[in-house]
PDB file of N, CA and C in Angstrom:
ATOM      1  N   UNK A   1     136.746 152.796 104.017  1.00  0.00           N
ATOM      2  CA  UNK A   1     135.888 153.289 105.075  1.00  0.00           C
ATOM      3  C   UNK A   1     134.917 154.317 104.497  1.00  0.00           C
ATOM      4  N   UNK A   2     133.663 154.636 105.142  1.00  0.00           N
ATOM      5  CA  UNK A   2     132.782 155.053 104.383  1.00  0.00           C
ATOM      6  C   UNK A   2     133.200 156.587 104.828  1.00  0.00           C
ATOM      7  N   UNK A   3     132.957 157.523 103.804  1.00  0.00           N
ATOM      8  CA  UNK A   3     133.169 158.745 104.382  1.00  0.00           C
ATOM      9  C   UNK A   3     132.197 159.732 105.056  1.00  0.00           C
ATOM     10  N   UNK A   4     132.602 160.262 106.226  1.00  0.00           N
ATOM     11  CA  UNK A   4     131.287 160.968 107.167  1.00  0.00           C
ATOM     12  C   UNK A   4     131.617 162.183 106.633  1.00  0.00           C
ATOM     13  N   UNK A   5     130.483 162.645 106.363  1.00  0.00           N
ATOM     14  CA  UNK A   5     130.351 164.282 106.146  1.00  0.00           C
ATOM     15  C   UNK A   5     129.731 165.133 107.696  1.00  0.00           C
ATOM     16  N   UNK A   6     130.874 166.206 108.259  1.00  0.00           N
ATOM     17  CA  UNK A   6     130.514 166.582 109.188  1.00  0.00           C
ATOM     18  C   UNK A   6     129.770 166.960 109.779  1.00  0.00           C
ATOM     19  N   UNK A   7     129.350 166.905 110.725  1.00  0.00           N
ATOM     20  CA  UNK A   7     127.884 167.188 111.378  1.00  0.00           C
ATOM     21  C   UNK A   7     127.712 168.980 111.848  1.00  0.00           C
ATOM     22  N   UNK A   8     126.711 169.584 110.746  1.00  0.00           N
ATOM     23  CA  UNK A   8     126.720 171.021 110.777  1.00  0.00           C
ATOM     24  C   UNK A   8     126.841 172.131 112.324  1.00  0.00           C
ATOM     25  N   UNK A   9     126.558 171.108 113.174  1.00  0.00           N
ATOM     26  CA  UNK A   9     126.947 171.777 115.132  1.00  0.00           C
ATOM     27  C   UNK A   9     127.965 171.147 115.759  1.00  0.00           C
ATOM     28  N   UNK A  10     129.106 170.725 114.621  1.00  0.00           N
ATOM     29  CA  UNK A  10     130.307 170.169 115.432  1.00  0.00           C
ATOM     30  C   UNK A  10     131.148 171.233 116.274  1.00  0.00           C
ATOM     31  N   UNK A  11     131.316 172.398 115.072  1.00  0.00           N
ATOM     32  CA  UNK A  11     131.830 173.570 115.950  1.00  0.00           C
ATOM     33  C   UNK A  11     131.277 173.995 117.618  1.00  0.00           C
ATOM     34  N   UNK A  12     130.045 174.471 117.103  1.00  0.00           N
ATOM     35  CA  UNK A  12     128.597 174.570 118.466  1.00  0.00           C
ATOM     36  C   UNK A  12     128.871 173.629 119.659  1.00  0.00           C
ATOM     37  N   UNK A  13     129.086 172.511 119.346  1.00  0.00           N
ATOM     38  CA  UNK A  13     129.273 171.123 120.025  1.00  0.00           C
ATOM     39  C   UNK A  13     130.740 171.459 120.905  1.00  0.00           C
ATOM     40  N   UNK A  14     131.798 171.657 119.953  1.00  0.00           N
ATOM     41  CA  UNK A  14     132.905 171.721 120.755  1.00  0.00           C
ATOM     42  C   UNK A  14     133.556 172.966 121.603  1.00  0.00           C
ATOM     43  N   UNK A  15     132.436 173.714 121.164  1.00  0.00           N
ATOM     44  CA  UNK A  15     132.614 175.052 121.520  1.00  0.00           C
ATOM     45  C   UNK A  15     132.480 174.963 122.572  1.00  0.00           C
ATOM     46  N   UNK A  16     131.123 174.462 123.115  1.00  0.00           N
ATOM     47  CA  UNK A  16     130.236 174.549 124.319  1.00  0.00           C
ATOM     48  C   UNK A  16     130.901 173.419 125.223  1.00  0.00           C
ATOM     49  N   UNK A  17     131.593 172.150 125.207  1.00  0.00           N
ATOM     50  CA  UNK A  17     132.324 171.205 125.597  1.00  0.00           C
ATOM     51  C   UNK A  17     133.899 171.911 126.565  1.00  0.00           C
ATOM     52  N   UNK A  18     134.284 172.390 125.682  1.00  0.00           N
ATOM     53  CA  UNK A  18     135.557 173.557 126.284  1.00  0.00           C
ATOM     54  C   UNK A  18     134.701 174.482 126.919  1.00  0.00           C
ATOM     55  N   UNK A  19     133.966 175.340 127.041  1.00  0.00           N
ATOM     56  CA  UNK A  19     133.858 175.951 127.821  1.00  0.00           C
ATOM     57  C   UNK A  19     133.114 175.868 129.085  1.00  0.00           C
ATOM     58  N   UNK A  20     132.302 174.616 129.109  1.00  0.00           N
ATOM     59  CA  UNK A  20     131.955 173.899 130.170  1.00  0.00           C
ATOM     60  C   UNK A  20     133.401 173.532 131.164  1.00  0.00           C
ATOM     61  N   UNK A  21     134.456 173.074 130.602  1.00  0.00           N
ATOM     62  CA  UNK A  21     135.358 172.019 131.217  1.00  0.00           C
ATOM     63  C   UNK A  21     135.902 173.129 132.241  1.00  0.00           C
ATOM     64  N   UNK A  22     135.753 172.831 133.566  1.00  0.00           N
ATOM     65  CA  UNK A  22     136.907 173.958 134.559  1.00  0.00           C
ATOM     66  C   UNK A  22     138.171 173.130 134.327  1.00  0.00           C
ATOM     67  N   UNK A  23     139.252 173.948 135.191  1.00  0.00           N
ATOM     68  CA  UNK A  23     140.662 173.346 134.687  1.00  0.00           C
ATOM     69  C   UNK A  23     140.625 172.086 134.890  1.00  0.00           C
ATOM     70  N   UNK A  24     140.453 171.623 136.224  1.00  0.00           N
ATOM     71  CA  UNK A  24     140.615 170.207 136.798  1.00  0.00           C
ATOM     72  C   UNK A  24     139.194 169.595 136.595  1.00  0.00           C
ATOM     73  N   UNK A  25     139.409 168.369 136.601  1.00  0.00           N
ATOM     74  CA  UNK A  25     138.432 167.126 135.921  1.00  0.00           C
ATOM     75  C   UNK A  25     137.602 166.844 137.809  1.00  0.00           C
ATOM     76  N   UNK A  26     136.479 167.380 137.379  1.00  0.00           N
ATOM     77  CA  UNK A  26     135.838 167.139 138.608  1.00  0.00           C
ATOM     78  C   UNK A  26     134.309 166.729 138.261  1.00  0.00           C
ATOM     79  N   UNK A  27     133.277 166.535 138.928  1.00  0.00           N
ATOM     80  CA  UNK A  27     132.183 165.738 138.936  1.00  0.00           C
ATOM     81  C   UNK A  27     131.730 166.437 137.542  1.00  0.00           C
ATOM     82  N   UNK A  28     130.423 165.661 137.015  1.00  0.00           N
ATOM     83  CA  UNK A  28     129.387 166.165 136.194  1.00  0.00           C
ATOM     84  C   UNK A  28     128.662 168.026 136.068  1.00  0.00           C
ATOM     85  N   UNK A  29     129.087 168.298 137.569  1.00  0.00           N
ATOM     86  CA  UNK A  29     128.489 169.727 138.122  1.00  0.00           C
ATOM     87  C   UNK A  29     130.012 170.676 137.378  1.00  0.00           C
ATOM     88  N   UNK A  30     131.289 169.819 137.564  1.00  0.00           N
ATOM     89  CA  UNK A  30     132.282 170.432 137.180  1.00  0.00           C
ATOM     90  C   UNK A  30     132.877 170.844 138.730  1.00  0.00           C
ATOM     91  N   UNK A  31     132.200 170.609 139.347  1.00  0.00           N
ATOM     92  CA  UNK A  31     133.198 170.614 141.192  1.00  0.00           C
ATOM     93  C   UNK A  31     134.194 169.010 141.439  1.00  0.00           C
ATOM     94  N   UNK A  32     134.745 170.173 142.322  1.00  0.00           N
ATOM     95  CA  UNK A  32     136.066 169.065 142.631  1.00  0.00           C
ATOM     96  C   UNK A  32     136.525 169.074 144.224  1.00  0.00           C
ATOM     97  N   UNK A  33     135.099 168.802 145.442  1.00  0.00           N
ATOM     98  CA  UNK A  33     134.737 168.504 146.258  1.00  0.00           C
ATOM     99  C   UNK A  33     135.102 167.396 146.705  1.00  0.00           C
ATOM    100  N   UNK A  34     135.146 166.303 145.828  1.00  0.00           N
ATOM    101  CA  UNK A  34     135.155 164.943 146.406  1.00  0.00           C
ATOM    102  C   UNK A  34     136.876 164.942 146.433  1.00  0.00           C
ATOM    103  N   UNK A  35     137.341 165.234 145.543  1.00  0.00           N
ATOM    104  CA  UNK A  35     139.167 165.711 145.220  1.00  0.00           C
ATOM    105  C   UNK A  35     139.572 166.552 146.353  1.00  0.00           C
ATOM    106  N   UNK A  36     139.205 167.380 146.688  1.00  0.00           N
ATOM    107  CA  UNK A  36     139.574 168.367 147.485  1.00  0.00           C
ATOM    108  C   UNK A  36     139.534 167.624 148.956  1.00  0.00           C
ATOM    109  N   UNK A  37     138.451 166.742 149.277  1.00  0.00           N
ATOM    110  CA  UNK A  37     138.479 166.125 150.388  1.00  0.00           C
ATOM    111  C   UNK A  37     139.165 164.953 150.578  1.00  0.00           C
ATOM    112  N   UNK A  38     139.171 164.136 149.596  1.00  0.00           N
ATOM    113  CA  UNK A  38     140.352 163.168 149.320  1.00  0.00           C
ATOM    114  C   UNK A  38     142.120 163.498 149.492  1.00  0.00           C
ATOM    115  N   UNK A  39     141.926 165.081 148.867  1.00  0.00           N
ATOM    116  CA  UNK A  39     143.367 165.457 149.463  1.00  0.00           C
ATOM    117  C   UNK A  39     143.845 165.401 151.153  1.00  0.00           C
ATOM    118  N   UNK A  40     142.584 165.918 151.283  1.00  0.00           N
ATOM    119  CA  UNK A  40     142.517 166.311 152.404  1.00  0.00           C
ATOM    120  C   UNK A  40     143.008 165.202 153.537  1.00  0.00           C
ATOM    121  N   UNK A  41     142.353 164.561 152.971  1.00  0.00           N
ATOM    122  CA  UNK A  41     142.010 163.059 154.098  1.00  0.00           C
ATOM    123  C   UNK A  41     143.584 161.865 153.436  1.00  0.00           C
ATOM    124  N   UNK A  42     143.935 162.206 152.802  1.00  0.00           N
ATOM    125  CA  UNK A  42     145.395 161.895 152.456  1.00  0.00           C
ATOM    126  C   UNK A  42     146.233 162.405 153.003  1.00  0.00           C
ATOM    127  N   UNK A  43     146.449 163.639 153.224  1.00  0.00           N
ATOM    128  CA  UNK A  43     147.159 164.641 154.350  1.00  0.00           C
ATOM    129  C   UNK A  43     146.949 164.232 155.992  1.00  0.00           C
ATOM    130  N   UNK A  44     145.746 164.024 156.357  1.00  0.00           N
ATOM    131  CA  UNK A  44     145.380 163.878 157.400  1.00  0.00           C
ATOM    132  C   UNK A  44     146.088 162.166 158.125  1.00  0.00           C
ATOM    133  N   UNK A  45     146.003 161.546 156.973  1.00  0.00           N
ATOM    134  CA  UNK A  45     146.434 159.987 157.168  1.00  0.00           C
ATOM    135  C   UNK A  45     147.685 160.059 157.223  1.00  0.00           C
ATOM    136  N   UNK A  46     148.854 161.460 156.389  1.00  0.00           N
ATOM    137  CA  UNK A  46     150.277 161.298 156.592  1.00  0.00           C
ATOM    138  C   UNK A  46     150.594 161.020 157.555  1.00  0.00           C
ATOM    139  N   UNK A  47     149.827 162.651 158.409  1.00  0.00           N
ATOM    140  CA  UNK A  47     150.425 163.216 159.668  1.00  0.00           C
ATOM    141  C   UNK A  47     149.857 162.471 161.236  1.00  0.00           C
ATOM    142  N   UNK A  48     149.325 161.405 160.717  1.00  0.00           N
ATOM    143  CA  UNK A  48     148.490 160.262 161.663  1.00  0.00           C
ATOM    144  C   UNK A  48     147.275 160.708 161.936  1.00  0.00           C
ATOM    145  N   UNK A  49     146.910 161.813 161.750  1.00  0.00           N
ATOM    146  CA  UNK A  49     145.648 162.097 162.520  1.00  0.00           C
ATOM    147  C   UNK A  49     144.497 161.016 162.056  1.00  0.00           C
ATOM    148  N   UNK A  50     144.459 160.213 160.718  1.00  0.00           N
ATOM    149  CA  UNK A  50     143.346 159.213 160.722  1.00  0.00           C
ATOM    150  C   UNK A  50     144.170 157.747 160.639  1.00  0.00           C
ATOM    151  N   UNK A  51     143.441 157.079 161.547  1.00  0.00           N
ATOM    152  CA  UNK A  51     143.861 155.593 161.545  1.00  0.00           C
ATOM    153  C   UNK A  51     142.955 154.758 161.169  1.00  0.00           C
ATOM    154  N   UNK A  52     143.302 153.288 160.484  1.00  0.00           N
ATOM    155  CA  UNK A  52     142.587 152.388 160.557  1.00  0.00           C
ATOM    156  C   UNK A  52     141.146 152.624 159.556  1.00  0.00           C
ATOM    157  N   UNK A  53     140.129 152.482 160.177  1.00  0.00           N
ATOM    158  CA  UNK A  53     138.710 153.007 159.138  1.00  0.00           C
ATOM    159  C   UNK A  53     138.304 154.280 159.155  1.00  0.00           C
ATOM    160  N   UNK A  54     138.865 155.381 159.922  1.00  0.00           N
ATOM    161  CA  UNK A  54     138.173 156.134 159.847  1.00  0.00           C
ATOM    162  C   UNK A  54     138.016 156.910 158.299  1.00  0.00           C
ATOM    163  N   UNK A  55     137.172 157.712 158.282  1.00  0.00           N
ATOM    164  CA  UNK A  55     136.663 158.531 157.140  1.00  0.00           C
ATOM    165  C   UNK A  55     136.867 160.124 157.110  1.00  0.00           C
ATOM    166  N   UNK A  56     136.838 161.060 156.342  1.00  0.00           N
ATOM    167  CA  UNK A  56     136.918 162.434 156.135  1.00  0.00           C
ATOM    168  C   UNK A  56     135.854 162.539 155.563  1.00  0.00           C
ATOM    169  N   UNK A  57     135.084 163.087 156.586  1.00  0.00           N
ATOM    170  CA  UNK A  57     133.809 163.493 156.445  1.00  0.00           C
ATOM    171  C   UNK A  57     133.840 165.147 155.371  1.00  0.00           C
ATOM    172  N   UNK A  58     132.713 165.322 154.414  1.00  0.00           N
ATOM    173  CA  UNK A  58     132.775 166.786 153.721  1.00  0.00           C
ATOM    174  C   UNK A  58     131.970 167.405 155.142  1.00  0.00           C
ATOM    175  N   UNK A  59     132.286 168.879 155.566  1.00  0.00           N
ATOM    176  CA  UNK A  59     132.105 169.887 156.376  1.00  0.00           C
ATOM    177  C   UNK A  59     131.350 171.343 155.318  1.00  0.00           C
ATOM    178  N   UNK A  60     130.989 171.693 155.984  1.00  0.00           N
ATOM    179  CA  UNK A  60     130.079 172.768 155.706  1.00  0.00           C
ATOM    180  C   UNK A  60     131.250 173.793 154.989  1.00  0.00           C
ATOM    181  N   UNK A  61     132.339 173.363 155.904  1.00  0.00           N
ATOM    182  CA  UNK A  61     133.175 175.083 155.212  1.00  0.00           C
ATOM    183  C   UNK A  61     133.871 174.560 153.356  1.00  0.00           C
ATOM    184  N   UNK A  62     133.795 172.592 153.849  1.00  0.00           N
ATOM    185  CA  UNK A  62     134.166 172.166 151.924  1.00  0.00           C
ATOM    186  C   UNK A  62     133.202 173.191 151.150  1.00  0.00           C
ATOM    187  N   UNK A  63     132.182 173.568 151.467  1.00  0.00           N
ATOM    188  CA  UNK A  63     131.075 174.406 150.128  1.00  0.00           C
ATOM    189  C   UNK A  63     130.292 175.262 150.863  1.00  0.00           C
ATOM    190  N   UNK A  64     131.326 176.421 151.043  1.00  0.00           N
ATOM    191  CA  UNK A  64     130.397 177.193 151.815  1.00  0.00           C
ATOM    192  C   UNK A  64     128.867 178.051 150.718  1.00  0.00           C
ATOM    193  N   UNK A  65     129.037 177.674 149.693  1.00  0.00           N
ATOM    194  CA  UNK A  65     127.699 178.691 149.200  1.00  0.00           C
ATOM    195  C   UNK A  65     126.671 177.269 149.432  1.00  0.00           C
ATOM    196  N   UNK A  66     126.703 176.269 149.233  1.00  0.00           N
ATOM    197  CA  UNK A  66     125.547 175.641 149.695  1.00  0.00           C
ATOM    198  C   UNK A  66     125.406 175.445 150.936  1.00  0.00           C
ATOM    199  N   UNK A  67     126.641 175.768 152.265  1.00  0.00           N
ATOM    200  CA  UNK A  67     126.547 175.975 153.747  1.00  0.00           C
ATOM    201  C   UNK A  67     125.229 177.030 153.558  1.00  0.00           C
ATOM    202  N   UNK A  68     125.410 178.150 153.017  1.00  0.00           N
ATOM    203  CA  UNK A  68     124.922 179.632 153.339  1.00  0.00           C
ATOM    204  C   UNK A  68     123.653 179.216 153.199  1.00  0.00           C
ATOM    205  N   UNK A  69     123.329 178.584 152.138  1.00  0.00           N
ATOM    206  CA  UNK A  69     121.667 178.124 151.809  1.00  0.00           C
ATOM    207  C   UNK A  69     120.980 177.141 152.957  1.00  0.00           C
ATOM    208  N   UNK A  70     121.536 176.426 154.224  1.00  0.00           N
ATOM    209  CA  UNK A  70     120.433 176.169 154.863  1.00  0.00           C
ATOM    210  C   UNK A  70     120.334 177.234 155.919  1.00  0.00           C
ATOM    211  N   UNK A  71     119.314 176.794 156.394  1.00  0.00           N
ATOM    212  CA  UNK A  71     118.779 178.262 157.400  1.00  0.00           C
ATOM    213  C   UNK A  71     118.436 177.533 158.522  1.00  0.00           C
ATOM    214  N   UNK A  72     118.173 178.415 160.027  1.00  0.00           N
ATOM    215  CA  UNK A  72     117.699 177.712 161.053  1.00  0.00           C
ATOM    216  C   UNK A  72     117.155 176.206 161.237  1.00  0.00           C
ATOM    217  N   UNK A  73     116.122 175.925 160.733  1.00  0.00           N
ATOM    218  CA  UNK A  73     115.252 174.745 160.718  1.00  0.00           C
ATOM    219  C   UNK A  73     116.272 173.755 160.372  1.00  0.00           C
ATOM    220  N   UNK A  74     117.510 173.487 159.513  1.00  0.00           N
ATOM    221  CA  UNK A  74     118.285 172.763 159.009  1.00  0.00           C
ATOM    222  C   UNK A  74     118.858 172.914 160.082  1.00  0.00           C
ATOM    223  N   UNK A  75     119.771 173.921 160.829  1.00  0.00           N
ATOM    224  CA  UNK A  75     120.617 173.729 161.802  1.00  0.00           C
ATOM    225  C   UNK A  75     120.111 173.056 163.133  1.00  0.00           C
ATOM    226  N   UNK A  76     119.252 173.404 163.106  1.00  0.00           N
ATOM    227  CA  UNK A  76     118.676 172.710 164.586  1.00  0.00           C
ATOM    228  C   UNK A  76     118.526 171.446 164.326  1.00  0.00           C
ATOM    229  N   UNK A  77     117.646 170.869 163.265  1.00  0.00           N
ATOM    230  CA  UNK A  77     117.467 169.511 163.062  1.00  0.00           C
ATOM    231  C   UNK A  77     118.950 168.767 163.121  1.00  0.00           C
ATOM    232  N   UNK A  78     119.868 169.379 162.693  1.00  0.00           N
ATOM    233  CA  UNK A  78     121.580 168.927 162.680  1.00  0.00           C
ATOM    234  C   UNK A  78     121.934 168.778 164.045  1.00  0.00           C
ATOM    235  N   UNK A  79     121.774 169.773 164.364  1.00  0.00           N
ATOM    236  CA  UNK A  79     122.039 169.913 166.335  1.00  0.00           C
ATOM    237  C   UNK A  79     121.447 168.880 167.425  1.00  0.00           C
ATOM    238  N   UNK A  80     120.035 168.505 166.728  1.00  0.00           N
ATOM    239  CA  UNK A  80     119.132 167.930 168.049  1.00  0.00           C
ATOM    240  C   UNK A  80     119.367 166.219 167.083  1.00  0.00           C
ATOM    241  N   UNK A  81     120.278 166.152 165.800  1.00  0.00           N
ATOM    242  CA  UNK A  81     120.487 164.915 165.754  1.00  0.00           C
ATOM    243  C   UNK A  81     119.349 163.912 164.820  1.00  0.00           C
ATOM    244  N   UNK A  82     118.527 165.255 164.386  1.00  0.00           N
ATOM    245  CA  UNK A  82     117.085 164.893 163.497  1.00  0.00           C
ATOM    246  C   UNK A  82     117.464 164.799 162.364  1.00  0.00           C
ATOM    247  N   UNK A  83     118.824 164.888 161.357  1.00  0.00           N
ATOM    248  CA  UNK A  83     118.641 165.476 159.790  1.00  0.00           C
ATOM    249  C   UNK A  83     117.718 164.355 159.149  1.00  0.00           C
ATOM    250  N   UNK A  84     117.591 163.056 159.547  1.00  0.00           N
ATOM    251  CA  UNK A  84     117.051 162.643 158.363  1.00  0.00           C
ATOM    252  C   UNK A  84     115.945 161.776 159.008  1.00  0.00           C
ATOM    253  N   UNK A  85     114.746 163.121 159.341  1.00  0.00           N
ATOM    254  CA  UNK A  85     113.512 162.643 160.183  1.00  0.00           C
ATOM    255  C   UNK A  85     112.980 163.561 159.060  1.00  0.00           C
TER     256      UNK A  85
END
Protein backbone atom coordinates (compact mmCIF):
# COMPACT_ATOMS: atom_id res chain seq x y z
CA UNK A 1 0.00 0.00 0.00
CA UNK A 2 1.29 3.29 -0.89
CA UNK A 3 2.33 5.29 2.06
CA UNK A 4 0.37 8.69 2.98
CA UNK A 5 2.33 11.23 4.58
CA UNK A 6 0.07 13.20 6.95
CA UNK A 7 -1.75 16.03 6.09
CA UNK A 8 -0.03 19.16 8.00
CA UNK A 9 -3.99 20.40 9.54
CA UNK A 10 -4.87 16.93 10.63
CA UNK A 11 -4.45 18.01 14.21
CA UNK A 12 -6.45 21.61 13.30
CA UNK A 13 -8.95 19.29 11.53
CA UNK A 14 -9.62 17.09 14.49
CA UNK A 15 -9.39 19.54 16.87
CA UNK A 16 -12.12 21.62 15.48
CA UNK A 17 -14.38 18.25 14.66
CA UNK A 18 -14.49 17.43 18.63
CA UNK A 19 -15.21 20.53 19.56
CA UNK A 20 -17.97 21.19 17.26
CA UNK A 21 -19.64 17.69 18.33
CA UNK A 22 -22.35 18.45 21.40
CA UNK A 23 -22.79 15.27 23.44
CA UNK A 24 -25.70 13.81 21.53
CA UNK A 25 -25.66 13.34 17.68
CA UNK A 26 -28.13 15.89 16.50
CA UNK A 27 -28.71 17.84 13.14
CA UNK A 28 -25.86 19.62 11.09
CA UNK A 29 -26.65 22.92 13.47
CA UNK A 30 -25.69 20.30 16.29
CA UNK A 31 -29.51 20.59 17.80
CA UNK A 32 -31.44 17.78 18.83
CA UNK A 33 -35.02 19.22 18.24
CA UNK A 34 -36.20 16.72 15.95
CA UNK A 35 -35.00 13.92 18.92
CA UNK A 36 -36.42 15.75 21.56
CA UNK A 37 -39.80 15.81 19.76
CA UNK A 38 -39.70 12.33 18.63
CA UNK A 39 -39.29 11.52 22.31
CA UNK A 40 -41.83 13.32 22.94
CA UNK A 41 -44.37 12.05 20.56
CA UNK A 42 -43.26 8.42 21.62
CA UNK A 43 -44.35 9.21 25.14
CA UNK A 44 -47.42 10.73 24.00
CA UNK A 45 -48.36 7.47 21.81
CA UNK A 46 -47.57 5.27 25.18
CA UNK A 47 -49.98 7.01 27.27
CA UNK A 48 -52.66 7.06 24.23
CA UNK A 49 -52.84 10.53 23.86
CA UNK A 50 -51.86 10.08 19.90
CA UNK A 51 -53.71 7.62 17.76
CA UNK A 52 -53.63 6.37 14.40
CA UNK A 53 -51.95 9.37 12.03
CA UNK A 54 -51.71 11.87 14.09
CA UNK A 55 -48.37 13.92 14.33
CA UNK A 56 -46.30 15.93 17.15
CA UNK A 57 -46.18 19.00 15.94
CA UNK A 58 -42.59 21.24 17.14
CA UNK A 59 -44.22 24.24 19.47
CA UNK A 60 -42.67 27.41 20.11
CA UNK A 61 -41.65 26.41 23.73
CA UNK A 62 -39.38 23.14 21.63
CA UNK A 63 -36.90 26.48 20.88
CA UNK A 64 -37.69 29.08 22.80
CA UNK A 65 -34.66 31.48 21.61
CA UNK A 66 -35.92 31.31 18.07
CA UNK A 67 -39.74 31.64 19.75
CA UNK A 68 -38.24 35.05 21.27
CA UNK A 69 -37.09 36.24 17.74
CA UNK A 70 -40.52 36.61 16.09
CA UNK A 71 -42.29 39.70 17.02
CA UNK A 72 -45.90 40.96 16.61
CA UNK A 73 -46.34 40.89 12.77
CA UNK A 74 -45.39 37.00 12.99
CA UNK A 75 -47.87 36.45 15.76
CA UNK A 76 -50.76 37.88 14.28
CA UNK A 77 -50.17 36.47 10.86
CA UNK A 78 -50.13 32.93 13.06
CA UNK A 79 -53.36 33.99 14.79
CA UNK A 80 -55.46 35.31 11.76
CA UNK A 81 -54.18 31.92 10.01
CA UNK A 82 -51.89 33.98 7.33
CA UNK A 83 -48.23 32.38 8.06
CA UNK A 84 -47.62 31.50 4.68
CA UNK A 85 -49.23 34.56 2.70
Amino acid sequence: MTERKPHPDNELIDQMQQDSMPGAQGSASGGTLATDVGSRAELHEAEGQLEGEEIERVTGSDNPAQNERMGDKTYDKIRSGQQNG
